[in-house]
Protein backbone atom coordinates (compact mmCIF):
# COMPACT_ATOMS: atom_id res chain seq x y z
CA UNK A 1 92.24 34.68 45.76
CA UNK A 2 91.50 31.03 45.98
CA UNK A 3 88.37 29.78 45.05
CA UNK A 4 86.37 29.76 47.81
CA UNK A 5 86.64 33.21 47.80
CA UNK A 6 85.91 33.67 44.20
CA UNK A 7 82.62 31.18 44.56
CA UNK A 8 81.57 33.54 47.26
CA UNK A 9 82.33 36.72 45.44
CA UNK A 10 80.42 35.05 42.38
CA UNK A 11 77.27 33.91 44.22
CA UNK A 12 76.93 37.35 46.00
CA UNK A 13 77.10 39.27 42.49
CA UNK A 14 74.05 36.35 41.47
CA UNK A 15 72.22 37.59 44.68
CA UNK A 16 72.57 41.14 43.90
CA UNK A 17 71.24 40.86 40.36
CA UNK A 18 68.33 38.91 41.86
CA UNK A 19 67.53 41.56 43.68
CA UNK A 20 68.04 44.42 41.30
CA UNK A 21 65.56 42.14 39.47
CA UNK A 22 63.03 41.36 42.22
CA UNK A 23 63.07 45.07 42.73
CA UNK A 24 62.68 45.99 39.09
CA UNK A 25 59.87 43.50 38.19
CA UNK A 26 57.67 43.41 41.09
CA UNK A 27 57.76 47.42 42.06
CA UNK A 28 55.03 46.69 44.86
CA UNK A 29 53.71 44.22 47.03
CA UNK A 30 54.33 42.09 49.84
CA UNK A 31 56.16 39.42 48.72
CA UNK A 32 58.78 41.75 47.40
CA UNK A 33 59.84 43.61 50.62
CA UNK A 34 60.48 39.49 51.84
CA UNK A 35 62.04 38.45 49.08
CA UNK A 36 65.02 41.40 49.06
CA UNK A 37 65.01 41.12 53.04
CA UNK A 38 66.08 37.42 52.53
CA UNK A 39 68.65 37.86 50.25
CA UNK A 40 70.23 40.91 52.24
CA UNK A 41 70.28 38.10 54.93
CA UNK A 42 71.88 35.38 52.90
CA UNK A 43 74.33 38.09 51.48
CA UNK A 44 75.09 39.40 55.28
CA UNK A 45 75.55 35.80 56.61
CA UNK A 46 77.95 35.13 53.53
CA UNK A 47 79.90 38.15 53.95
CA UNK A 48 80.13 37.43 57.89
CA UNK A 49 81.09 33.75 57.58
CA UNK A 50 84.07 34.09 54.78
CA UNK A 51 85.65 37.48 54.93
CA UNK A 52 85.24 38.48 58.21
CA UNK A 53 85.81 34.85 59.20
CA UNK A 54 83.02 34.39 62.03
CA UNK A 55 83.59 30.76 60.60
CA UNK A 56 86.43 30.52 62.88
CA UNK A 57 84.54 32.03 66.19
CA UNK A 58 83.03 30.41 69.22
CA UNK A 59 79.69 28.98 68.43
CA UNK A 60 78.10 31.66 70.73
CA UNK A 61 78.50 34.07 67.98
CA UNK A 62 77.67 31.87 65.13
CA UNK A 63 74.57 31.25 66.57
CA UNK A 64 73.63 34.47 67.81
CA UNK A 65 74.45 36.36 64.14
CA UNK A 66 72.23 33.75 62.43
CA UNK A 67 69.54 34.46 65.15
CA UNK A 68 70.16 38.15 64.66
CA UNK A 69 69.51 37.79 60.96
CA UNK A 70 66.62 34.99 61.06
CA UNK A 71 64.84 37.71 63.14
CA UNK A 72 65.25 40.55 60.85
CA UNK A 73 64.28 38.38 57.73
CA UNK A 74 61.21 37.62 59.83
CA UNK A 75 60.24 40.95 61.38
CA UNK A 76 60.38 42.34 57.76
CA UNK A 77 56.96 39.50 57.17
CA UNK A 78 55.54 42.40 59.02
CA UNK A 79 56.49 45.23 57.68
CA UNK A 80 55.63 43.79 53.80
């Protein structure tokens, strides 16, 4: 693996343990359901852009997976 790949790997296992922790710390309220919902997003977008390589894609579907996951982030304001 070259490092790019390795960073990635590395800052996805960081996001994970932040939200194990956000989870385990702050069992209710609103800010929590946010908080995990944005880093699912940051850890989709990072899985999307460097191993299944929508890097390399038309801008079309660059834009319209970080619109897809800007809206989810945001819809999930209303559900917390």
């Amino acid at each position: 693996m070259n490092f790019t790949l390795e960073r990635t790997w590395g800052v996805l296992v960081l996001l994970t343990i932040g939200t194990a922790l956000i989870a385990h710390f702050f069992p209710e309220g609103t800010g929590v359901v946010v908080g995990i919902m944005t880093l699912a997003g940051i850890k989709f977008l990072l899985v999307a852009f460097q191993f299944i390589e929508i890097k390399k894609a038309h801008g079309f579907w660059k834009a319209s997976l970080i619109f897809y996951v800007v809206l989810m982030v945001l819809l999930s304001f209303t559900a917390g």
